[in-house]
C-alpha atoms as a PDB file:
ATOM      1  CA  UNK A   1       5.703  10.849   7.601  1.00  0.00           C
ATOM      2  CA  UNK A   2       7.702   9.856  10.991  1.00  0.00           C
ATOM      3  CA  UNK A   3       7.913   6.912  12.729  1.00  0.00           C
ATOM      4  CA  UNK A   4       9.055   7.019  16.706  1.00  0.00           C
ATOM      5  CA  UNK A   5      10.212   3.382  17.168  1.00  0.00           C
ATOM      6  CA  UNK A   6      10.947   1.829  20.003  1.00  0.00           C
ATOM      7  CA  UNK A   7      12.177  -1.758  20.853  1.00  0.00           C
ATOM      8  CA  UNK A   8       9.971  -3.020  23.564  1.00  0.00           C
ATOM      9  CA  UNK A   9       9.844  -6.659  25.368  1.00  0.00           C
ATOM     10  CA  UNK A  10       5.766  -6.263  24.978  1.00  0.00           C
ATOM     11  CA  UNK A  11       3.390  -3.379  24.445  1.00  0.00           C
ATOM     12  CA  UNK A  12      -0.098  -2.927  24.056  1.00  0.00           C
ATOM     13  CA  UNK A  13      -2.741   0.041  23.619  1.00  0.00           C
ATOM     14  CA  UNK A  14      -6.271  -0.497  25.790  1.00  0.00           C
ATOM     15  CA  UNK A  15      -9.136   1.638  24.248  1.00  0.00           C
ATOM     16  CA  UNK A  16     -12.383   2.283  27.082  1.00  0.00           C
ATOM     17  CA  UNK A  17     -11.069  -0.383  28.852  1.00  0.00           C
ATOM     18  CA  UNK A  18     -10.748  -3.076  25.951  1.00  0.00           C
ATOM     19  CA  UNK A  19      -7.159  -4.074  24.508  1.00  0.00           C
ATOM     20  CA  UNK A  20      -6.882  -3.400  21.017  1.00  0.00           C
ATOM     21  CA  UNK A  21      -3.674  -4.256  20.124  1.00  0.00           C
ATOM     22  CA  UNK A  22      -0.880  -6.393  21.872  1.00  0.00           C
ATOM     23  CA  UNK A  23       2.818  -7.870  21.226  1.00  0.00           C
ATOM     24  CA  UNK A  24       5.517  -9.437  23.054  1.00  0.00           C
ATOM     25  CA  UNK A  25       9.016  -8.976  21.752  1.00  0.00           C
ATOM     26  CA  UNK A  26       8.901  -6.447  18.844  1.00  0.00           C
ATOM     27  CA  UNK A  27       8.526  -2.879  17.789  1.00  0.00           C
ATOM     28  CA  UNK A  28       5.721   0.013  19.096  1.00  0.00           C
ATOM     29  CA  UNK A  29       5.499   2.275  16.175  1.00  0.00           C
ATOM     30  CA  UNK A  30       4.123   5.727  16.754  1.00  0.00           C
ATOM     31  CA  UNK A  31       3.120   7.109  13.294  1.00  0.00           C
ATOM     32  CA  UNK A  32       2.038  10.958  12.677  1.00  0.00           C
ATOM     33  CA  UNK A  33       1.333  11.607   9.123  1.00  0.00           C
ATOM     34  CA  UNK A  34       1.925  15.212   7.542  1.00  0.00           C
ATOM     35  CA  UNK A  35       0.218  16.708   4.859  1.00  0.00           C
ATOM     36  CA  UNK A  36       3.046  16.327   1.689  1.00  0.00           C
ATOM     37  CA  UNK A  37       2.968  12.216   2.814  1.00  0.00           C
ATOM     38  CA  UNK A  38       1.156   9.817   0.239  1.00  0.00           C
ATOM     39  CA  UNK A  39       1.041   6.201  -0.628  1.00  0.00           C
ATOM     40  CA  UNK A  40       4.742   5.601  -1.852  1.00  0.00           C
ATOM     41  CA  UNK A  41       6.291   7.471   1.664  1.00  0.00           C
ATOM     42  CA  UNK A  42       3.866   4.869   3.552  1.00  0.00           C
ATOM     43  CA  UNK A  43       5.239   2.036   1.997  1.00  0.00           C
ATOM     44  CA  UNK A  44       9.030   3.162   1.951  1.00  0.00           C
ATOM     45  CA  UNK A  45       8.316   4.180   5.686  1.00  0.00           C
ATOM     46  CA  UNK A  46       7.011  -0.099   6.098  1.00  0.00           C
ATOM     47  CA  UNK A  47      10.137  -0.702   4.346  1.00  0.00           C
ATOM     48  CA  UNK A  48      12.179   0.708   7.036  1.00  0.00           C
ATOM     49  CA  UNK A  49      10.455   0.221   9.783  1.00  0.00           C
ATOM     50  CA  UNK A  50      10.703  -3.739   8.984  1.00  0.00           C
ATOM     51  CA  UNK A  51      14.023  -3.946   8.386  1.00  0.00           C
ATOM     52  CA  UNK A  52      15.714  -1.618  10.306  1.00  0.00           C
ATOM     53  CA  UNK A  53      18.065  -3.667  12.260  1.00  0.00           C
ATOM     54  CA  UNK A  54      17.952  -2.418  16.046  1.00  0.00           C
ATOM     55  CA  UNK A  55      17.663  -6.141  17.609  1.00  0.00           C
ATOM     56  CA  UNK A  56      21.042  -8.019  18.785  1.00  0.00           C
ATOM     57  CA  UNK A  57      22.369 -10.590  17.350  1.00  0.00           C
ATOM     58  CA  UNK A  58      24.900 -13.187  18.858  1.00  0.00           C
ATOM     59  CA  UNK A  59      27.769 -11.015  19.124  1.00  0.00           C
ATOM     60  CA  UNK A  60      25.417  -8.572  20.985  1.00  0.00           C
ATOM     61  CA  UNK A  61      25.027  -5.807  17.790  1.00  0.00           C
ATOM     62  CA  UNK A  62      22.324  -4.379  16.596  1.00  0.00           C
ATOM     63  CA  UNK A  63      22.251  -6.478  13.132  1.00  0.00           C
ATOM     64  CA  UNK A  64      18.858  -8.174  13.179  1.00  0.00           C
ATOM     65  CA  UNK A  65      15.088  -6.577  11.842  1.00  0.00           C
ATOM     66  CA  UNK A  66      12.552  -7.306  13.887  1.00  0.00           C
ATOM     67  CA  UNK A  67      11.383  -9.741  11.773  1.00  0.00           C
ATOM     68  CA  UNK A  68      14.555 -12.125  12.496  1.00  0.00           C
ATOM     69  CA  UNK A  69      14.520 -11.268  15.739  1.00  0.00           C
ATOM     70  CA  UNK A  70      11.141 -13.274  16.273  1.00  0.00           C
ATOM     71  CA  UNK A  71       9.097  -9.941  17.120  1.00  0.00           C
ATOM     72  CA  UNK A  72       5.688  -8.144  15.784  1.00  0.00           C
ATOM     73  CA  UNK A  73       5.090  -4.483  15.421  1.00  0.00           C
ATOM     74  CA  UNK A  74       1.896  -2.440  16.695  1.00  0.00           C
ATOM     75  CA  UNK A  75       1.554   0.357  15.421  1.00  0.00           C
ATOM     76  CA  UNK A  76      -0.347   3.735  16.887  1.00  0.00           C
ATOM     77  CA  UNK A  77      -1.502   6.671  15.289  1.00  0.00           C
ATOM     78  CA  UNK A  78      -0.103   9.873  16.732  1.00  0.00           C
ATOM     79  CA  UNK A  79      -0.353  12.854  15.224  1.00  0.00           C
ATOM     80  CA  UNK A  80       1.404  15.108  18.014  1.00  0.00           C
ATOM     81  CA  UNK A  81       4.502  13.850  16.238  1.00  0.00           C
ATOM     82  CA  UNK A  82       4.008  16.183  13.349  1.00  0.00           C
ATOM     83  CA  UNK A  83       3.632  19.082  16.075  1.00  0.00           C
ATOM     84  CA  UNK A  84       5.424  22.151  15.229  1.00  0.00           C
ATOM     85  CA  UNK A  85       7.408  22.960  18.665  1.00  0.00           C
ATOM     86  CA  UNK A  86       9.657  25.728  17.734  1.00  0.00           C
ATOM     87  CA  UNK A  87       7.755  28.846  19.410  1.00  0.00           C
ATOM     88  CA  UNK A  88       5.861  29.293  22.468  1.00  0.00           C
ATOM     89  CA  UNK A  89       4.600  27.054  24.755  1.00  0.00           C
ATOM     90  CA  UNK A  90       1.574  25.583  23.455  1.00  0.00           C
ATOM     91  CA  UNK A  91       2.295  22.975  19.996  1.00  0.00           C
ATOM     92  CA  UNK A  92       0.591  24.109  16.976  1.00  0.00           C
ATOM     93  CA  UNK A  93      -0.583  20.957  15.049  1.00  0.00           C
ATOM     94  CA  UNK A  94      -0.843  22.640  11.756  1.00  0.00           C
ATOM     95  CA  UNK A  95       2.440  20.556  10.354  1.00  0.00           C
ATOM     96  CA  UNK A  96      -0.103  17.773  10.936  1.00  0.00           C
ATOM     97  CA  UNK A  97      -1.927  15.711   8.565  1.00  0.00           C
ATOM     98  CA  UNK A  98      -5.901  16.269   8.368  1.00  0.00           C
ATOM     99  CA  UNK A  99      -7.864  13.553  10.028  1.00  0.00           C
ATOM    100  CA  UNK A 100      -8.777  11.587   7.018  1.00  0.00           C
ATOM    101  CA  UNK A 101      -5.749  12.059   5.208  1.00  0.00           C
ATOM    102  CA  UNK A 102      -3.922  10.517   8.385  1.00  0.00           C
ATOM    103  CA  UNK A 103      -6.305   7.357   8.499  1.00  0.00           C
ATOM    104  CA  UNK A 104      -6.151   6.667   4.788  1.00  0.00           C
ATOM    105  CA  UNK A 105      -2.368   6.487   5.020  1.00  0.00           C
ATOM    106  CA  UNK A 106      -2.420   4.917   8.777  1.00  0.00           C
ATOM    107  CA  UNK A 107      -4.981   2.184   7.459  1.00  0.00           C
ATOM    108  CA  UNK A 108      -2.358   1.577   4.129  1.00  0.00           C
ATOM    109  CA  UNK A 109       1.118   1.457   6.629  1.00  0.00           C
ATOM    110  CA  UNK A 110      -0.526  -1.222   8.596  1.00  0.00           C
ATOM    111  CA  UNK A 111      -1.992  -3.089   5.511  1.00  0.00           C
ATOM    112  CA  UNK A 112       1.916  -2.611   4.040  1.00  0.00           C
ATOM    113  CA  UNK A 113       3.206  -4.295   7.612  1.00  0.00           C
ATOM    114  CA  UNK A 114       0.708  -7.292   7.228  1.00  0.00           C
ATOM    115  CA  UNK A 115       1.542  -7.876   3.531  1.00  0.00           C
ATOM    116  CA  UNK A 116       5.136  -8.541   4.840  1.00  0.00           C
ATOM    117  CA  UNK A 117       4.147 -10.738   7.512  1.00  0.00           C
ATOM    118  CA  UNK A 118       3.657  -9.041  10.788  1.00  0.00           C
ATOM    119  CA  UNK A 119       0.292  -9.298  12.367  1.00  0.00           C
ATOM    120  CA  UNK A 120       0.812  -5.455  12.912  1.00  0.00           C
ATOM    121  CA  UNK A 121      -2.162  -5.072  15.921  1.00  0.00           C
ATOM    122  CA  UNK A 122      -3.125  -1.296  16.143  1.00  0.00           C
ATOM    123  CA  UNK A 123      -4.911   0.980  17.957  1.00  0.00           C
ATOM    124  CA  UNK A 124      -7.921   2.784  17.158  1.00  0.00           C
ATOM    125  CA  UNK A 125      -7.405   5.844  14.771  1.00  0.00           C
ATOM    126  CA  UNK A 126      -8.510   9.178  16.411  1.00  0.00           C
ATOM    127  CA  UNK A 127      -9.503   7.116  20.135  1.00  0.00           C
ATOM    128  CA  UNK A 128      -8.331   8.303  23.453  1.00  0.00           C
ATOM    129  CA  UNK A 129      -5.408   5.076  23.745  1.00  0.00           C
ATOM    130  CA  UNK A 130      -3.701   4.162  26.546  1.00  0.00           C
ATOM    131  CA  UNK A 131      -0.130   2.690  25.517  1.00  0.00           C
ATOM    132  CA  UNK A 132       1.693   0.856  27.690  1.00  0.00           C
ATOM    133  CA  UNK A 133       4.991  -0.619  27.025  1.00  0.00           C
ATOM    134  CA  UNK A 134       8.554  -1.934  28.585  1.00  0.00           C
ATOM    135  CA  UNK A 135      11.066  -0.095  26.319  1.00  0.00           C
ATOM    136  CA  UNK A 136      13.817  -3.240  25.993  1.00  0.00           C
ATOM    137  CA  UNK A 137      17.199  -0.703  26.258  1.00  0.00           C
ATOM    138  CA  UNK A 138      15.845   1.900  25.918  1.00  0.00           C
ATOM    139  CA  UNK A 139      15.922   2.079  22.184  1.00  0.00           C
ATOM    140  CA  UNK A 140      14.277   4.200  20.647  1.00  0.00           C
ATOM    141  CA  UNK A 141      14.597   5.687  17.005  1.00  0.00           C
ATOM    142  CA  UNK A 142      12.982   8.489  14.823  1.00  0.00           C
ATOM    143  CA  UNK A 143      12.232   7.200  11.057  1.00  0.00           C
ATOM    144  CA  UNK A 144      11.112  10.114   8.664  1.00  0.00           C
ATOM    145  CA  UNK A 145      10.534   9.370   4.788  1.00  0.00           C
END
């Protein structure tokens, strides 16, 4: 399971025209699932993702989860994450999840996210999305469990 997060001042994901999902100050989280990933990864993966501790505090560290920092997360499913890159020139997506595998465990991250708190917006699993965001650094981090 891998998580691309990225610090962002506000972010949102439009789906045929229609926003879906939308934050201010918080986290985008780009999730791929991959076949060996299960329940207890997704919720160790929520884990992290909550409290890792990329948001400044007063002495201008990164010490604060997003959580004390005031922000949401939305998360996106995005499977060309788990894309095997290490030949050719075309991906090969077989490192990737199967569709319904990846919802299940998408669907169960998110609910894991709102049980902590977070109002955790989405987009729409398996849609054409259109994410915009302003990356608040940059910072940007990789999460695998």
């Amino acid at each position: 399971m891998i998580a691309l997060i990225q610090r962002v001042s506000h972010a949102n994901v439009v789906v045929e025209d229609e926003t879906t999902g939308e934050i201010g100050k918080g986290l985008l989280v780009l999730l791929a699932i991959e076949p060996n990933d299960d329940e207890k990864k997704a919720k160790r993966l929520a884990e992290r993702v909550a409290g890792y501790r990329v948001f400044e505090d007063e002495q201008g560290k990164m010490n604060l989860n997003v959580e004390q920092a005031g922000g949401d997360i939305l998360v996106v499913s995005q499977f060309t994450l788990a894309a095997d890159t290490t030949r050719g020139m075309r991906p090969s997506f077989t490192s990737a999840a199967s569709p319904e595998m990846s919802k299940g465990l998408y669907q169960f991250f998110t609910r894991e996210l709102r049980a902590k708190g977070f109002k955790a917006p989405t987009g729409i699993f398996g849609a054409d999305m259109k994410v915009s965001l302003l990356n608040d650094g940059p910072v940007t981090f990789q999460l695998t469990v």
